[in-house]
PDB file of N, CA and C in Angstrom:
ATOM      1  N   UNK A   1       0.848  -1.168   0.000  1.00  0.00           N
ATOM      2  CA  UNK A   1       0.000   0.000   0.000  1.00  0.00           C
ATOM      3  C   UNK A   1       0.894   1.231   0.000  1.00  0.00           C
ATOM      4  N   UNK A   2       0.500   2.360  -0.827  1.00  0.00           N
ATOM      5  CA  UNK A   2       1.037   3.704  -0.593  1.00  0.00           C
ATOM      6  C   UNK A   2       0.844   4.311   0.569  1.00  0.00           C
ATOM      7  N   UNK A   3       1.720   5.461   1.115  1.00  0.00           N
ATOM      8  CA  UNK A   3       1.626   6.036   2.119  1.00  0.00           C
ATOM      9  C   UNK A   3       2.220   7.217   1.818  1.00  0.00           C
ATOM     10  N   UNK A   4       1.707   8.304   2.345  1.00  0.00           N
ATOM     11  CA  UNK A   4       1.307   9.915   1.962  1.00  0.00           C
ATOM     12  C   UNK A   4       1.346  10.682   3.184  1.00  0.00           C
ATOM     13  N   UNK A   5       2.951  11.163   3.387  1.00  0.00           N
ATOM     14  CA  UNK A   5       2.920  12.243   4.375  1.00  0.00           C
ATOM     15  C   UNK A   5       2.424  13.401   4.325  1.00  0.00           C
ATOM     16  N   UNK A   6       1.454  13.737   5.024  1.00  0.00           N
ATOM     17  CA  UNK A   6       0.920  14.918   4.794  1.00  0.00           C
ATOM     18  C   UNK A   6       0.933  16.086   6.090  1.00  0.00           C
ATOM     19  N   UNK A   7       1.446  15.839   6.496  1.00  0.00           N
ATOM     20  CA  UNK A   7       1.506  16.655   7.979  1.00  0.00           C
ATOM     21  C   UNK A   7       2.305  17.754   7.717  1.00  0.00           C
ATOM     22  N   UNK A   8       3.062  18.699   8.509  1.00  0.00           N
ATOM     23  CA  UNK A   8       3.875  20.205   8.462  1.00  0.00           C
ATOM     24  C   UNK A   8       5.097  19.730   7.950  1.00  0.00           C
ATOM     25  N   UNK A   9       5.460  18.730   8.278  1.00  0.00           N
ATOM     26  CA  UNK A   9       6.772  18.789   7.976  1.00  0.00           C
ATOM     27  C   UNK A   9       7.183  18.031   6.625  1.00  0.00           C
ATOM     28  N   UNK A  10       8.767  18.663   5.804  1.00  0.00           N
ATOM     29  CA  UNK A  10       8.962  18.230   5.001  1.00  0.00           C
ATOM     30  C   UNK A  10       9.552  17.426   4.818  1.00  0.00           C
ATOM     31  N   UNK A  11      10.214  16.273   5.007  1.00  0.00           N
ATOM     32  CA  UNK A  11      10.237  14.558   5.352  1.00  0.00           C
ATOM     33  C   UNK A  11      10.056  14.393   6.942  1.00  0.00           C
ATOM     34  N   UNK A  12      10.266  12.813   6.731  1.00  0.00           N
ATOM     35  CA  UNK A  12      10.237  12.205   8.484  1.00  0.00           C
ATOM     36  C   UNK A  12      10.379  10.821   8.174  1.00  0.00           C
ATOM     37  N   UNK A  13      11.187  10.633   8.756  1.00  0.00           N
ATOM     38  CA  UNK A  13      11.870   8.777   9.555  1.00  0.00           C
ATOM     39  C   UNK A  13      11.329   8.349   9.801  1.00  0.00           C
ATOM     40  N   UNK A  14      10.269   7.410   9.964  1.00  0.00           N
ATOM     41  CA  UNK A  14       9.362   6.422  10.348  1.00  0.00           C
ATOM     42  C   UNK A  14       9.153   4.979  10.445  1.00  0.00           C
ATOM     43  N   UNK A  15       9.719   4.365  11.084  1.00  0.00           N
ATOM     44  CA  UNK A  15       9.317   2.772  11.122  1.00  0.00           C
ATOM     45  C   UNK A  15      10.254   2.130   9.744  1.00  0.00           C
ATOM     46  N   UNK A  16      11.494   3.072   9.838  1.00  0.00           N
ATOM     47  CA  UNK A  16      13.012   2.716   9.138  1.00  0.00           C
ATOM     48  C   UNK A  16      12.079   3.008   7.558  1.00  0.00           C
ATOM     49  N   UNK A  17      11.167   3.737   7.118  1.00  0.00           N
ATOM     50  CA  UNK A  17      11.098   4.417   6.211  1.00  0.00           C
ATOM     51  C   UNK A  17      11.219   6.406   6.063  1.00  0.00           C
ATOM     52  N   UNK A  18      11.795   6.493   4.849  1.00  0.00           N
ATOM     53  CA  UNK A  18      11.870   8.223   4.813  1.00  0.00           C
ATOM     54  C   UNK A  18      10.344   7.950   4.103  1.00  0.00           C
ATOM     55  N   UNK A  19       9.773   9.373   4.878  1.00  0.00           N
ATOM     56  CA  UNK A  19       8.547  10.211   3.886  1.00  0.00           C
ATOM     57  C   UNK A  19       8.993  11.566   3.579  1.00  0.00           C
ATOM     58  N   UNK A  20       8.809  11.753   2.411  1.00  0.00           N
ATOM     59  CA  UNK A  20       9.021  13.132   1.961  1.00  0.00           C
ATOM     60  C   UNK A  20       7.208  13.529   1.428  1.00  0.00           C
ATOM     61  N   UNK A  21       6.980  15.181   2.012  1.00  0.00           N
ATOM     62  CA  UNK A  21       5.428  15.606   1.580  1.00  0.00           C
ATOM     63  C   UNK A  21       5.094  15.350   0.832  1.00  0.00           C
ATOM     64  N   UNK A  22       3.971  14.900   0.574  1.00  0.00           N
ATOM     65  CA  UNK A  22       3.148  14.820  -0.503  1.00  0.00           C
ATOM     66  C   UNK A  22       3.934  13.666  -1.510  1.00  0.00           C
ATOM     67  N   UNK A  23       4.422  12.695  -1.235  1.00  0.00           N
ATOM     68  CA  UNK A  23       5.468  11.663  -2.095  1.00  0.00           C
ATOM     69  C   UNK A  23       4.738  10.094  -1.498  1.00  0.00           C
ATOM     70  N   UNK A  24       4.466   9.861  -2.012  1.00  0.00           N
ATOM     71  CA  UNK A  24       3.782   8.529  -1.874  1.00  0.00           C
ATOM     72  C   UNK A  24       5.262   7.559  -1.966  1.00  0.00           C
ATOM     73  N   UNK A  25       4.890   6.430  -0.114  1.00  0.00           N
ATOM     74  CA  UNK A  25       6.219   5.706  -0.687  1.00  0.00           C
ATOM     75  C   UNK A  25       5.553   3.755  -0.256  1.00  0.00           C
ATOM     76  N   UNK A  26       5.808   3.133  -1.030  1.00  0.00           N
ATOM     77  CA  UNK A  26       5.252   1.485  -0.722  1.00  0.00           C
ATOM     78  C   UNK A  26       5.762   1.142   0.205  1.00  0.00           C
ATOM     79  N   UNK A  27       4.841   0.569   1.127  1.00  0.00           N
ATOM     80  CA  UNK A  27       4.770   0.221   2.448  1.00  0.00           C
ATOM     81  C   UNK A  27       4.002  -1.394   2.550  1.00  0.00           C
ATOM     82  N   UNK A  28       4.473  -2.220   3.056  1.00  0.00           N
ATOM     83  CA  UNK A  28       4.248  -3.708   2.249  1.00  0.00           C
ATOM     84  C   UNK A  28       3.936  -4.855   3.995  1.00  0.00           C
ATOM     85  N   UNK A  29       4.639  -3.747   4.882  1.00  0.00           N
ATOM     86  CA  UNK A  29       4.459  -4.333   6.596  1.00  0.00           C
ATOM     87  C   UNK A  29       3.331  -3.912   7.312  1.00  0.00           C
ATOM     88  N   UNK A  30       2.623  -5.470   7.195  1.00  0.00           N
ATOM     89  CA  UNK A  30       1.141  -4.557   7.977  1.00  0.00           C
ATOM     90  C   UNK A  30       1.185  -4.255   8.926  1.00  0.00           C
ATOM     91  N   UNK A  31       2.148  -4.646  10.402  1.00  0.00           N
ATOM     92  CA  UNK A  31       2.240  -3.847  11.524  1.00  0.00           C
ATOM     93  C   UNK A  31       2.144  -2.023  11.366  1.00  0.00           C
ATOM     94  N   UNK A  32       3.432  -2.066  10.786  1.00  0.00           N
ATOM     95  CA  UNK A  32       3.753  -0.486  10.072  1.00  0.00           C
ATOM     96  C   UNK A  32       2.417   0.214   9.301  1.00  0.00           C
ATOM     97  N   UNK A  33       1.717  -0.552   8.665  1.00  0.00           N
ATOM     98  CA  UNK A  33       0.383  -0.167   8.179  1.00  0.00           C
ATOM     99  C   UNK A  33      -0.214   0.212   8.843  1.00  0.00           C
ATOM    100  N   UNK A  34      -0.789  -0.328  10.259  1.00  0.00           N
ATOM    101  CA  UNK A  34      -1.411   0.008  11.132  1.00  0.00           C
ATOM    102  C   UNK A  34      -1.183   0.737  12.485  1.00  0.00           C
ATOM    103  N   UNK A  35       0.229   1.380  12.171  1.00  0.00           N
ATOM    104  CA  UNK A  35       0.601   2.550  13.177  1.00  0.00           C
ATOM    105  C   UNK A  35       0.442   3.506  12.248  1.00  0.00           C
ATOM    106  N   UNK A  36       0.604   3.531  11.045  1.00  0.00           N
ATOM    107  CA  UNK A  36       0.423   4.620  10.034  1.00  0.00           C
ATOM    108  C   UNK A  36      -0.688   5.354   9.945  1.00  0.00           C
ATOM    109  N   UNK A  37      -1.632   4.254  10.245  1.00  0.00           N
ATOM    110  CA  UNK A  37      -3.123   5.043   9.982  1.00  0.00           C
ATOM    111  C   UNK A  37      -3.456   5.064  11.167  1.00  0.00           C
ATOM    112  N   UNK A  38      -2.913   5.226  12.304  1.00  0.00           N
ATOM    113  CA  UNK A  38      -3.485   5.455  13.401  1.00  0.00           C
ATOM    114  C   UNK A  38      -2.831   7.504  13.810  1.00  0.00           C
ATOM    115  N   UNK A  39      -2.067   7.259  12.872  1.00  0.00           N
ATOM    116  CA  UNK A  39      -1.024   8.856  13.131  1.00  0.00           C
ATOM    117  C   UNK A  39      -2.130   9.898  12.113  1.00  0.00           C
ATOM    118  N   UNK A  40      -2.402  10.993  12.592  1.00  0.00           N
ATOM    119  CA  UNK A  40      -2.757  11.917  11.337  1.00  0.00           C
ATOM    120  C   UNK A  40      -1.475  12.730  10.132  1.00  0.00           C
ATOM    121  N   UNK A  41      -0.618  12.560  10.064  1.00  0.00           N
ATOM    122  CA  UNK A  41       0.556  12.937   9.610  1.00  0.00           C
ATOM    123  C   UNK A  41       0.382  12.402   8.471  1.00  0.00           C
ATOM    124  N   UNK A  42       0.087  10.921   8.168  1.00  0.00           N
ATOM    125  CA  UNK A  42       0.036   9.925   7.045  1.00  0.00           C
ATOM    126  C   UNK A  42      -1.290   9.333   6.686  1.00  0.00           C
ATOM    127  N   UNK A  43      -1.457   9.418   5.046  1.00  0.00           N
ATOM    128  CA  UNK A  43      -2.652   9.360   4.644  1.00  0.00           C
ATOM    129  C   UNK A  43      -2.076   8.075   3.817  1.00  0.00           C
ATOM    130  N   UNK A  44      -3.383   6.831   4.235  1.00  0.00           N
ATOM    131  CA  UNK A  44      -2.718   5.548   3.258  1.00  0.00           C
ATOM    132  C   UNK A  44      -4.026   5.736   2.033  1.00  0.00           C
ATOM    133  N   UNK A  45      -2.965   5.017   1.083  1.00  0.00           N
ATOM    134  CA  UNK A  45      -3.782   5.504  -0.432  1.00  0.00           C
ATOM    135  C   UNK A  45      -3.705   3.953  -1.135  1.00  0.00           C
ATOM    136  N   UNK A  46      -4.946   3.502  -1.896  1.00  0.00           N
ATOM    137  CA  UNK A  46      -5.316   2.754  -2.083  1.00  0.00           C
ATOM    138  C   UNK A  46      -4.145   2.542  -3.702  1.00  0.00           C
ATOM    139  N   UNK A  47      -3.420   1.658  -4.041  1.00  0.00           N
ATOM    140  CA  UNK A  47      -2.874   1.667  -5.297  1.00  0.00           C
ATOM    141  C   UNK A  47      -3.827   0.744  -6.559  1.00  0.00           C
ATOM    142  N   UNK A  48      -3.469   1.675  -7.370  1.00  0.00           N
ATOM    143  CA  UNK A  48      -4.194   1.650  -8.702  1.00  0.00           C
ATOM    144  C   UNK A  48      -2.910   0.461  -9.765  1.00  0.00           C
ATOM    145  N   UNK A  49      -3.539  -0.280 -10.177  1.00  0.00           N
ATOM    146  CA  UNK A  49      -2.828  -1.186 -10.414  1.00  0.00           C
ATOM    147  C   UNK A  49      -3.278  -0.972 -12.018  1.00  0.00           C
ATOM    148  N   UNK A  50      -1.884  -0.524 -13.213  1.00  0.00           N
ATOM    149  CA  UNK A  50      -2.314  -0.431 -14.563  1.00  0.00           C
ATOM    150  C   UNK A  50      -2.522  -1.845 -15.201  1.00  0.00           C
ATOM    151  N   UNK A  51      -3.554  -1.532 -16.132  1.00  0.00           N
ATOM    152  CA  UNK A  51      -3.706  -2.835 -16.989  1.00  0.00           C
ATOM    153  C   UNK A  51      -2.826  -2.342 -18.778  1.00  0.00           C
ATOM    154  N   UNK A  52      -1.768  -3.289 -18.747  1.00  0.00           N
ATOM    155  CA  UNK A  52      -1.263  -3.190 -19.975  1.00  0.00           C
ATOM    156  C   UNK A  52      -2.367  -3.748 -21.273  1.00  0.00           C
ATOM    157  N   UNK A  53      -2.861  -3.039 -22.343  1.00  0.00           N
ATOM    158  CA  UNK A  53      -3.332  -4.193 -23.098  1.00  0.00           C
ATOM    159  C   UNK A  53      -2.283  -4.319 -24.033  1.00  0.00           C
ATOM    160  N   UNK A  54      -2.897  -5.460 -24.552  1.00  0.00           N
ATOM    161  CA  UNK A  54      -1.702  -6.184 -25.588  1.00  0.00           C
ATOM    162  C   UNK A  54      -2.489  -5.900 -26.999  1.00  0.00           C
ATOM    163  N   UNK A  55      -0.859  -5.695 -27.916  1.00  0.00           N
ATOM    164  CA  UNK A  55      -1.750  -5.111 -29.496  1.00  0.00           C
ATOM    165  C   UNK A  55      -1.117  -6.564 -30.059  1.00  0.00           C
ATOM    166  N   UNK A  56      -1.916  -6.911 -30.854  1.00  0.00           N
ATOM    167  CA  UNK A  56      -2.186  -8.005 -31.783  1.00  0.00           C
ATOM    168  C   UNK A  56      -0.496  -7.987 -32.539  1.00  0.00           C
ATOM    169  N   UNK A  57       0.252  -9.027 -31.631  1.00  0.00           N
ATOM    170  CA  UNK A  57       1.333  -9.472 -31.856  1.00  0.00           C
ATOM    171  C   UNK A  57       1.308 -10.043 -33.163  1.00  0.00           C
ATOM    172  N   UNK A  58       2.445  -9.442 -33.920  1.00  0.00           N
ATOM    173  CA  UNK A  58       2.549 -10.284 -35.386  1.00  0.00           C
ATOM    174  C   UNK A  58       1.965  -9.528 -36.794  1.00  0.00           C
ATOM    175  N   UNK A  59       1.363  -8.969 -36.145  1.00  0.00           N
ATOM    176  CA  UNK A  59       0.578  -8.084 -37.447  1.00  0.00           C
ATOM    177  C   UNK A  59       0.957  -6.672 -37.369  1.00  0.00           C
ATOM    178  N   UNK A  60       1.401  -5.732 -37.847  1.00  0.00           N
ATOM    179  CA  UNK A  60       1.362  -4.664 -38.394  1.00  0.00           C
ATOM    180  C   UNK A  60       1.042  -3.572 -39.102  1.00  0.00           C
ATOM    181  N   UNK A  61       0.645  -2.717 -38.695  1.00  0.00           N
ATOM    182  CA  UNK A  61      -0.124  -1.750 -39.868  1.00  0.00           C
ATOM    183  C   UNK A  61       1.187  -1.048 -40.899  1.00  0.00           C
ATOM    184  N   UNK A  62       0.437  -0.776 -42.225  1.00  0.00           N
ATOM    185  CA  UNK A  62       1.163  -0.138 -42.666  1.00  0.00           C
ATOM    186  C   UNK A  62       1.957   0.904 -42.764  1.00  0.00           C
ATOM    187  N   UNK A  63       2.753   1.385 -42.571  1.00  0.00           N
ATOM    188  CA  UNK A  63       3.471   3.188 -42.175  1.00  0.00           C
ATOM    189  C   UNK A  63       3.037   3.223 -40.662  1.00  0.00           C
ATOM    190  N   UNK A  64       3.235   2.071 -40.095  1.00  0.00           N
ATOM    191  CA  UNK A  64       3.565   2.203 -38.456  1.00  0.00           C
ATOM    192  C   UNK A  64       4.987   1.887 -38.263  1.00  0.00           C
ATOM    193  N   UNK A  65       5.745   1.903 -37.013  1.00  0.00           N
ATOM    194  CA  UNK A  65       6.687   1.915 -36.808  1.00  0.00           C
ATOM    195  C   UNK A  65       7.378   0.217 -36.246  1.00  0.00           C
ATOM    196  N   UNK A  66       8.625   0.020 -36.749  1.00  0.00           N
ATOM    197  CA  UNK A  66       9.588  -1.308 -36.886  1.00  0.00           C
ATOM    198  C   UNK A  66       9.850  -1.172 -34.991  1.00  0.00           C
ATOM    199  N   UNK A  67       9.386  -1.865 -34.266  1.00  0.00           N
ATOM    200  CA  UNK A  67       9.680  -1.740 -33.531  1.00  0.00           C
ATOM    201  C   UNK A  67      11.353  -1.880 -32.695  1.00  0.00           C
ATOM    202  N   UNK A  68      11.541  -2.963 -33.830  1.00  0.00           N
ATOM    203  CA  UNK A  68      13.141  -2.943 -33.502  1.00  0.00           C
ATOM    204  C   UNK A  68      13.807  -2.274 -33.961  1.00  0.00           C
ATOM    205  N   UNK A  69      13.962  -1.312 -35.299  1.00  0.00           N
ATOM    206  CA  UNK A  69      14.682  -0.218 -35.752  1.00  0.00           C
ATOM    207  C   UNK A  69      14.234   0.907 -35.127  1.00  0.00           C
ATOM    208  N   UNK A  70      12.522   1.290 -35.226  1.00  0.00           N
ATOM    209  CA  UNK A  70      12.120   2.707 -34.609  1.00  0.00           C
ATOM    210  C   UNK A  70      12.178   3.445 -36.151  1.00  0.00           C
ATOM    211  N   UNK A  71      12.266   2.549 -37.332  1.00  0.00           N
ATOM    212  CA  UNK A  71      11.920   2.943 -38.820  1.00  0.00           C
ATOM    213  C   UNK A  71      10.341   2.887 -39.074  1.00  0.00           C
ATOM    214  N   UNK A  72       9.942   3.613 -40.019  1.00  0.00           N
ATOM    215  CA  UNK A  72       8.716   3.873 -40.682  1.00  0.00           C
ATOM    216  C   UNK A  72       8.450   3.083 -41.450  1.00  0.00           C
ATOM    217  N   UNK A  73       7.490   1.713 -42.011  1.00  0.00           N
ATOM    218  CA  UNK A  73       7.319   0.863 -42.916  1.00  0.00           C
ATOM    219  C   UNK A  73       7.901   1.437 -43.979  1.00  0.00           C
ATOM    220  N   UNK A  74       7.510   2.833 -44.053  1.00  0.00           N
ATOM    221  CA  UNK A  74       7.321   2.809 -45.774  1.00  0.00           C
ATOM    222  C   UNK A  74       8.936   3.275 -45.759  1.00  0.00           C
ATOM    223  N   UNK A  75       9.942   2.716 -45.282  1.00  0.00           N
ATOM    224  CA  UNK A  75      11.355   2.947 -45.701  1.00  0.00           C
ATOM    225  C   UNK A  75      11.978   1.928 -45.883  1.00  0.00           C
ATOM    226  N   UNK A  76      10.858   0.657 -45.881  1.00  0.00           N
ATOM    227  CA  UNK A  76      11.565  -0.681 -46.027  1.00  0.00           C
ATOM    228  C   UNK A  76      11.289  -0.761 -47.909  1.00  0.00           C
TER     229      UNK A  76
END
């Protein structure tokens, strides 16, 4: 889970992690989780997990780009 110092000050030492303001840092120890959100200083933030989609391996459009050169079809 992320964790979000938000209190006056601009970092702080905590439970052998640095927070710097407003810097979200992964926090993975649920003990530590649950002194965190017991402090008002630190706001825990739910992480957003990206979904890669996948483009149709193998096929190519025309005058798109060689992915292994970074060339333009139409220079082949």
């Amino acid at each position: 889970m992320l964790v979000k110092l938000v209190g006056t000050n601009a970092s702080l030492q905590a439970y052998g992690y640095r927070f710097e303001k407003d810097k979200p840092v992964r926090v993975d120890d649920a003990k530590v989780l649950a002194e965190l959100k017991e402090r008002k200083d630190f706001e825990l933030l739910e992480e957003v997990k990206s979904v890669r989609r996948k483009k149709d391996q193998g096929k190519s459009e025309e005058g798109g780009n060689d992915a292994d050169t970074g060339e333009g079809k139409g220079t082949e």
